[in-house]
N, C-alpha and C. Protein backbone atom coordinates (compact mmCIF):
# COMPACT_ATOMS: atom_id res chain seq x y z
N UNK A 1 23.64 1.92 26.21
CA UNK A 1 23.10 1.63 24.91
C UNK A 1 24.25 1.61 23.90
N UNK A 2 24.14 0.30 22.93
CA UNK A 2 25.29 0.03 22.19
C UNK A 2 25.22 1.21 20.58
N UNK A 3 26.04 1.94 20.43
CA UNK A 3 25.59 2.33 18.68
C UNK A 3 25.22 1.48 18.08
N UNK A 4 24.58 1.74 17.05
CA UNK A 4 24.01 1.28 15.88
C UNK A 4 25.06 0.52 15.05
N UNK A 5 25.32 -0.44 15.01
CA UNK A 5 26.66 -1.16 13.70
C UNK A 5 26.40 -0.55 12.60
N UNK A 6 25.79 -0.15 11.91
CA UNK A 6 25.18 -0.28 10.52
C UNK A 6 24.20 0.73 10.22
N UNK A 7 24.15 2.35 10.41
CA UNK A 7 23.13 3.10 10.20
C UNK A 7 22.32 3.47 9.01
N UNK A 8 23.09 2.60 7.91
CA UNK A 8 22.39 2.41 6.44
C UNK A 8 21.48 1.28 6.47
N UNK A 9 21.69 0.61 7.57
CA UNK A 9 20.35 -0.62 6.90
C UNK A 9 19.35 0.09 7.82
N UNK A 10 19.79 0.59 9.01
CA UNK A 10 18.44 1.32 9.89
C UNK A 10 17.68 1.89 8.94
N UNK A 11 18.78 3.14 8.08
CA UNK A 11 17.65 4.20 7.37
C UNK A 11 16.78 3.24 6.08
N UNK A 12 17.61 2.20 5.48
CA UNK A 12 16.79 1.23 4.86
C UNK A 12 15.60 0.74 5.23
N UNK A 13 15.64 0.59 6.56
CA UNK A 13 14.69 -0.48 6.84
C UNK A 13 13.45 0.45 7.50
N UNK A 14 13.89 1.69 7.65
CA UNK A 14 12.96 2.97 7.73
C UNK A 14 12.42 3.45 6.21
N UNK A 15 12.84 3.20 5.86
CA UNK A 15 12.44 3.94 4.15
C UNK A 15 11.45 2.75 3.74
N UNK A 16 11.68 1.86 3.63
CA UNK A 16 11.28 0.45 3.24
C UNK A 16 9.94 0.49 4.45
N UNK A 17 9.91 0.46 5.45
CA UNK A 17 8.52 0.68 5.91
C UNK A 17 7.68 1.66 5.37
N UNK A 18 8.39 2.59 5.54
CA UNK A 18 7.38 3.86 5.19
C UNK A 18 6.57 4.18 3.77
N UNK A 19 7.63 2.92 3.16
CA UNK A 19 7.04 2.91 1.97
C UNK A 19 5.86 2.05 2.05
N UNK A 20 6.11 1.12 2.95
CA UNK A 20 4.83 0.26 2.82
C UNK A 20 3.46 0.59 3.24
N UNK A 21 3.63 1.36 4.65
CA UNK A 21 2.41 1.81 5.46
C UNK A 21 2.21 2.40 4.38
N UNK A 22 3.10 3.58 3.52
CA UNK A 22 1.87 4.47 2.35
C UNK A 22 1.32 3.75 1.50
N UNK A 23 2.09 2.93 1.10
CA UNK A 23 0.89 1.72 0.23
C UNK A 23 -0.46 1.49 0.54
N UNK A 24 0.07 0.57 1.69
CA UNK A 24 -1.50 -0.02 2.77
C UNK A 24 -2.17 1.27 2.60
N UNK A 25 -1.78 2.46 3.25
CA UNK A 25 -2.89 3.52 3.14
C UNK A 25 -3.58 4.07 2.18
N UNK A 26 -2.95 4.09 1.05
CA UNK A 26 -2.93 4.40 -0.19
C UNK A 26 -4.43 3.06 -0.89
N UNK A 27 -4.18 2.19 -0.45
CA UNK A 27 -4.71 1.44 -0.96
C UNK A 27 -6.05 1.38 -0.13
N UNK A 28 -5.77 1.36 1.40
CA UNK A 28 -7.55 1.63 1.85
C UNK A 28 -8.09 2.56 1.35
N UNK A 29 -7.90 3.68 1.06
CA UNK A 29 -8.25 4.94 0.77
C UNK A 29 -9.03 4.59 -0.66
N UNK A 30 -8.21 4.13 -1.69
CA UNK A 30 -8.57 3.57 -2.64
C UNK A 30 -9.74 2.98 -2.54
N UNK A 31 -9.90 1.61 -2.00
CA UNK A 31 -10.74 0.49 -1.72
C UNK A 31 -12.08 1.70 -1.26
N UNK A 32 -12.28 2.39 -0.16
CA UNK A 32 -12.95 2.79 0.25
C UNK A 32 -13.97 3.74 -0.34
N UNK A 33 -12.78 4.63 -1.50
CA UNK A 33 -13.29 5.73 -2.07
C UNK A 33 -14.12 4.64 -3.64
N UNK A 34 -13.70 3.21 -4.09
CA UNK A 34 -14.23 2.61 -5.50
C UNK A 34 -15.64 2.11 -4.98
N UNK A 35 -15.43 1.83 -3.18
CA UNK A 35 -16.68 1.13 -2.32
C UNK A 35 -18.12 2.46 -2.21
N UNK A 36 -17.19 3.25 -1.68
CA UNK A 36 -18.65 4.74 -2.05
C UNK A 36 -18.91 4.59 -3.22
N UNK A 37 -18.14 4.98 -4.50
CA UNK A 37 -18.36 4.96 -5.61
C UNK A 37 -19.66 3.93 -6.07
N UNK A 38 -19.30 2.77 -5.75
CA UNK A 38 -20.20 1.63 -6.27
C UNK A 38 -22.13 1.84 -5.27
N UNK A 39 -21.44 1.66 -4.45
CA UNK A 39 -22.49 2.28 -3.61
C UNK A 39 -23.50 3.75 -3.80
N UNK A 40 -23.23 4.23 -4.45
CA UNK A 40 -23.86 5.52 -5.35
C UNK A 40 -23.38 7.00 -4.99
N UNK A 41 -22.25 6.85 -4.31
CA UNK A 41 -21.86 8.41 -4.05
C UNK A 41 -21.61 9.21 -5.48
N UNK A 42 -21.72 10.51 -4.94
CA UNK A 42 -21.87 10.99 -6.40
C UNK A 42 -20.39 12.31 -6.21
N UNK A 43 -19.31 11.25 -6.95
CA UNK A 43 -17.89 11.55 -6.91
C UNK A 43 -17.52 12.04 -8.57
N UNK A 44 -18.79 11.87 -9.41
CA UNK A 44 -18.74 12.20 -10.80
C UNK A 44 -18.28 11.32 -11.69
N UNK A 45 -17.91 9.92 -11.02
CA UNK A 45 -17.42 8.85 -12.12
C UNK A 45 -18.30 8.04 -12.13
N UNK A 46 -18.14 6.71 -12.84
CA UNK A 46 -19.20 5.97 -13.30
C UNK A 46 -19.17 4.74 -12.30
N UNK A 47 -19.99 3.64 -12.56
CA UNK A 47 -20.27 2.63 -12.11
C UNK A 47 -19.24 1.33 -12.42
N UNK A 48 -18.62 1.59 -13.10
CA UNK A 48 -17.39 0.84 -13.66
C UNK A 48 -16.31 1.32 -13.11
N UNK A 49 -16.21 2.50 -13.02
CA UNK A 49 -14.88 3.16 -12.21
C UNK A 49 -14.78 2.86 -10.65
N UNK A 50 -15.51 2.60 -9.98
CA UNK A 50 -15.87 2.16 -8.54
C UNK A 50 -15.09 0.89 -8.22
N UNK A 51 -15.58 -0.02 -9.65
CA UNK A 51 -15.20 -1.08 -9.58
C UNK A 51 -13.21 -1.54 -9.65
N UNK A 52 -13.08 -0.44 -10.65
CA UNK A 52 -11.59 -0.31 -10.65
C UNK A 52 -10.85 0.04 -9.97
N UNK A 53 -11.45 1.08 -8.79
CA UNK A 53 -10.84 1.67 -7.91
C UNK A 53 -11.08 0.85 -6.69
N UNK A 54 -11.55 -0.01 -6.48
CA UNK A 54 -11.49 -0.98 -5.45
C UNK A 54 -10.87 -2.01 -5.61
N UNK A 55 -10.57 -2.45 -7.01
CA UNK A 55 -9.88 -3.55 -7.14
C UNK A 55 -7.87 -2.86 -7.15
N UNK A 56 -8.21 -1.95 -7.49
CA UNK A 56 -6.68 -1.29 -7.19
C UNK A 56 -6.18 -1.33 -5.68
N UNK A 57 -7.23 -1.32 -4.91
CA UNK A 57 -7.29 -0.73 -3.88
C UNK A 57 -6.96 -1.67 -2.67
N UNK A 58 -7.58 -3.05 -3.22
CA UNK A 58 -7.56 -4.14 -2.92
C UNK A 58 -6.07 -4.65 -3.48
N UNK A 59 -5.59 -4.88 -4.29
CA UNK A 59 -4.18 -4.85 -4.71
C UNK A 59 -3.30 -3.80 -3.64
N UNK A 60 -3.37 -2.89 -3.45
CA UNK A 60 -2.61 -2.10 -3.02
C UNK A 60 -2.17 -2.50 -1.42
N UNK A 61 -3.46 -3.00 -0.96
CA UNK A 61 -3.88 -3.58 0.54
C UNK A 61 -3.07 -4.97 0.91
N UNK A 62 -3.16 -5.81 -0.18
CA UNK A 62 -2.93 -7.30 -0.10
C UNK A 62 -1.67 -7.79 -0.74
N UNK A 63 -1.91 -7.71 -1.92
CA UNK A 63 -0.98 -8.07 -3.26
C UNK A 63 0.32 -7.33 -3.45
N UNK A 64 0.38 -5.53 -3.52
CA UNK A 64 1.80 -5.54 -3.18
C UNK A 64 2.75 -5.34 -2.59
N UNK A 65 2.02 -5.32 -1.07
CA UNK A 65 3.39 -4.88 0.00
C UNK A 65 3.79 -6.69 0.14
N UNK A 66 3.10 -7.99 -0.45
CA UNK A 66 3.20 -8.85 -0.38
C UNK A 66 4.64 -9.39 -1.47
N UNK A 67 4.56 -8.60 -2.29
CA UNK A 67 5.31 -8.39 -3.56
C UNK A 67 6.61 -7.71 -3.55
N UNK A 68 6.63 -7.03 -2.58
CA UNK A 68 7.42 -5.87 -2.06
C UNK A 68 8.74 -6.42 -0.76
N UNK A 69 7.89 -7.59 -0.09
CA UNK A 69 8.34 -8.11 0.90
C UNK A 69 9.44 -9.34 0.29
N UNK A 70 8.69 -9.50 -0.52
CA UNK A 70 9.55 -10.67 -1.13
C UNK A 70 10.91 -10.55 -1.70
N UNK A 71 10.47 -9.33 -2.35
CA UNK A 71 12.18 -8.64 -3.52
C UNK A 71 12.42 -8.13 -2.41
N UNK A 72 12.35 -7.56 -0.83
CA UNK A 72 13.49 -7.26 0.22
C UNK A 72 13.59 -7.97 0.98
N UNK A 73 13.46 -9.18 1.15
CA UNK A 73 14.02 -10.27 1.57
C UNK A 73 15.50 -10.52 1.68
N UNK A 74 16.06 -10.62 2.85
CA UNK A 74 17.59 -10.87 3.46
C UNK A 74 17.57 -12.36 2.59
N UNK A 75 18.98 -12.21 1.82
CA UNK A 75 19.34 -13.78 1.65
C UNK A 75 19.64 -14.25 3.06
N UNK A 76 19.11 -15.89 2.69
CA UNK A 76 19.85 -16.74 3.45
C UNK A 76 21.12 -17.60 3.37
């Protein structure tokens, strides 16, 4: 097995995931908890707040590890 050339882009490209999976997770969690909400769980917020917290949630899921990918993009 050859060393690693470069053990700063490894830990980069480890940091830079890990940031993302917590996103994604971050963001189902979200989505899920604005989806009870709306649905009538009784979490103590309102019917409007459900709505915000799913649309965050939904952002968090889709929109910015999409956003995220782009600004770490290798030039070509």
């Amino acid at each position: 097995m050859m060393p690693d050339p470069n053990p700063k882009l490894e830990k980069q490209a480890r940091d830079r995931l890990a940031i993302l999976l917590g996103l994604r997770a971050g963001g189902g969690v979200l989505a899920i908890l604005g989806l009870w909400m709306l649905l009538g769980g009784s979490l103590g917020g309102a019917y409007g707040f459900g709505w915000v917290l799913m649309v965050m949630g939904i952002g968090g899921l889709v929109v910015l590890p999409k956003i995220l990918l782009r600004a770490w993009r290798s030039p070509r």
